[in-house]
Protein backbone atom coordinates (compact mmCIF):
# COMPACT_ATOMS: atom_id res chain seq x y z
CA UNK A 1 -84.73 33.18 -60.82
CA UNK A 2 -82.30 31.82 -63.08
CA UNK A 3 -83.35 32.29 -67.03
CA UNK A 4 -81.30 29.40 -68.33
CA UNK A 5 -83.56 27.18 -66.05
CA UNK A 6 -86.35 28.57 -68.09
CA UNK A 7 -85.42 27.31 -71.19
CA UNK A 8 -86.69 24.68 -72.61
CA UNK A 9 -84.02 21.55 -73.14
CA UNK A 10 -83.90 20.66 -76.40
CA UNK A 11 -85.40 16.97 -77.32
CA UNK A 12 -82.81 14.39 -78.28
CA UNK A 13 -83.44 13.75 -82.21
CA UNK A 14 -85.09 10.24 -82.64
CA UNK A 15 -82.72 7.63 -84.61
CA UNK A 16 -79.62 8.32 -86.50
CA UNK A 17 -78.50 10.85 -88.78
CA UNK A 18 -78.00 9.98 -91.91
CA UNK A 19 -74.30 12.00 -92.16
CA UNK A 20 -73.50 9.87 -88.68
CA UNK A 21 -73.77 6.26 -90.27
CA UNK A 22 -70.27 6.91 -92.31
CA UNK A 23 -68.71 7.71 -89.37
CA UNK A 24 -70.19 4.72 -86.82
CA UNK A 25 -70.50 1.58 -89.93
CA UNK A 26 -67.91 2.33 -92.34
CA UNK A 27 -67.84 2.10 -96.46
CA UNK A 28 -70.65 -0.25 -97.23
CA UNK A 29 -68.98 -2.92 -99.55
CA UNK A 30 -71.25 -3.22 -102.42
CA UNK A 31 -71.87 -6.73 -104.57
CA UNK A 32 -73.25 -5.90 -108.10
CA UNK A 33 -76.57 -7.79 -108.98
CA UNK A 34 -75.51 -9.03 -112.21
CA UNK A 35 -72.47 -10.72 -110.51
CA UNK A 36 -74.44 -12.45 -107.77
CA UNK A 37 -76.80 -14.28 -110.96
CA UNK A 38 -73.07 -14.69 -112.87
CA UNK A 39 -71.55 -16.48 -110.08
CA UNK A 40 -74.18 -17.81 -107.97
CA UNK A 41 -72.50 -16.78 -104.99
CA UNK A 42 -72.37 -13.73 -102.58
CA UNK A 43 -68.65 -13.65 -101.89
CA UNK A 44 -67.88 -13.98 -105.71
CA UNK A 45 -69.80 -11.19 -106.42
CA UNK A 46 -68.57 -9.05 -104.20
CA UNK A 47 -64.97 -9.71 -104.83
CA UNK A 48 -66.25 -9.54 -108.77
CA UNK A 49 -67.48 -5.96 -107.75
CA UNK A 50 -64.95 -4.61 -105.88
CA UNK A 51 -62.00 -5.56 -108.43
CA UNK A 52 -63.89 -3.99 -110.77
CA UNK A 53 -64.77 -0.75 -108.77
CA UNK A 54 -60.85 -0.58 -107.86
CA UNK A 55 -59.47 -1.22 -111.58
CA UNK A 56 -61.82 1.77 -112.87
CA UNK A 57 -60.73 3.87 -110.07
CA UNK A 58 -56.91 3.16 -110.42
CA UNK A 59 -57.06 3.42 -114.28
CA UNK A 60 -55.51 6.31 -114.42
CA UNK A 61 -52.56 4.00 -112.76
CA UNK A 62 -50.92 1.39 -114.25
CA UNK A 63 -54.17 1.27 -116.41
CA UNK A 64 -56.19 -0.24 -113.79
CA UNK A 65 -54.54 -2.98 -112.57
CA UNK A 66 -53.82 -3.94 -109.28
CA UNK A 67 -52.66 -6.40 -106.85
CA UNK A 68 -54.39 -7.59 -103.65
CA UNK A 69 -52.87 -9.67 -100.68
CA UNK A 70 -55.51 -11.77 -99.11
CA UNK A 71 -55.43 -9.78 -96.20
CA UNK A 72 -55.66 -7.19 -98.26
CA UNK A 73 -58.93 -8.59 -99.57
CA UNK A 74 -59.96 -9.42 -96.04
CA UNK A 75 -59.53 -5.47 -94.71
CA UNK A 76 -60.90 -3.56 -97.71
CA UNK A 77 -64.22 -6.19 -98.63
CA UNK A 78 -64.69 -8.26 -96.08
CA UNK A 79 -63.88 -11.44 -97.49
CA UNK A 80 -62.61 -13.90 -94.95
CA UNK A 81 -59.63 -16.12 -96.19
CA UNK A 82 -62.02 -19.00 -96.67
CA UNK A 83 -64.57 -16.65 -98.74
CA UNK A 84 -61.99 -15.63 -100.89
CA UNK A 85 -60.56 -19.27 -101.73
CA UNK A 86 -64.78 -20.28 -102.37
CA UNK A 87 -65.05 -17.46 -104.28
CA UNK A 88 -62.52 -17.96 -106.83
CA UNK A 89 -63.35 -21.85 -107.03
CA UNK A 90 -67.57 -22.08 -106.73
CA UNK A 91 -69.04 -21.57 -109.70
CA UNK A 92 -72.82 -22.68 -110.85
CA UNK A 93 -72.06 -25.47 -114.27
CA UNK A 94 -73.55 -22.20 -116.33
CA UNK A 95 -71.00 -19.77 -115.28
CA UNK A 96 -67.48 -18.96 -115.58
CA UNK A 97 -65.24 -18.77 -112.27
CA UNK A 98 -65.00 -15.27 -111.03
CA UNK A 99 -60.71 -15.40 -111.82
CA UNK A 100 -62.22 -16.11 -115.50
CA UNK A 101 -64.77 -13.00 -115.85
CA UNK A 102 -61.90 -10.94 -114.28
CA UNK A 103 -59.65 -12.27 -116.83
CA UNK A 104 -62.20 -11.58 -120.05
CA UNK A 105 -62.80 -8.03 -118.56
CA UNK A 106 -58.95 -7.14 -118.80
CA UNK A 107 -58.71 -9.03 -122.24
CA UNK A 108 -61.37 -6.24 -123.03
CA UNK A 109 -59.43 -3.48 -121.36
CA UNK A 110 -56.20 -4.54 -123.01
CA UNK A 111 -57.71 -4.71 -126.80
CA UNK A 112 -59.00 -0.91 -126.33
CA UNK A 113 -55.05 0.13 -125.30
């Protein structure tokens, strides 16, 4: 008799591994709560978020800043042409445009230089 026909097949695991998601979904593209209630708007937010996440990972060039086509913006955070024109116009009456807290944030960054 043939002993590998013994053995017992393993069971397939149930789900997905953690470690596989990266591979199958991609980066997630993250929108920071406080910029959703700033803006009042998803898209903002995220494109609020990621600008920010980029300039603090590029500050150690050209002190963080950075320029972004819109395809660019449409690749690396998944904001469509028309979310990216929204996002920099729509603004609730009590907040400032997302180009405007973007703007105050590198004031900052410029008066610690």
């Amino acid at each position: 008799m043939n002993k590998r026909a013994l053995k017992a097949e393993p069971k397939p695991t149930q789900g997905m591994r953690p470690s596989h998601l990266m591979v199958v979904f991609d980066e997630p593209i993250v929108a920071q709560r406080w910029a959703v209630k700033a803006t009042g708007s998803l898209p903002a937010a995220v494109m609020i978020s990621y600008a920010l996440q980029l300039s603090q990972a590029l500050q150690n060039q050209n002190d963080g800043w950075f320029a972004k086509t819109m395809g660019e913006w449409q690749e690396e955070a998944g904001l469509s042409r028309s979310e990216q024109e929204t996002a920099r116009a729509t603004r609730p009456p009590t907040a400032p445009s997302p180009i405007w807290i973007l703007q105050r944030v590198w004031q900052m960054k410029l008066q610690h230089l």
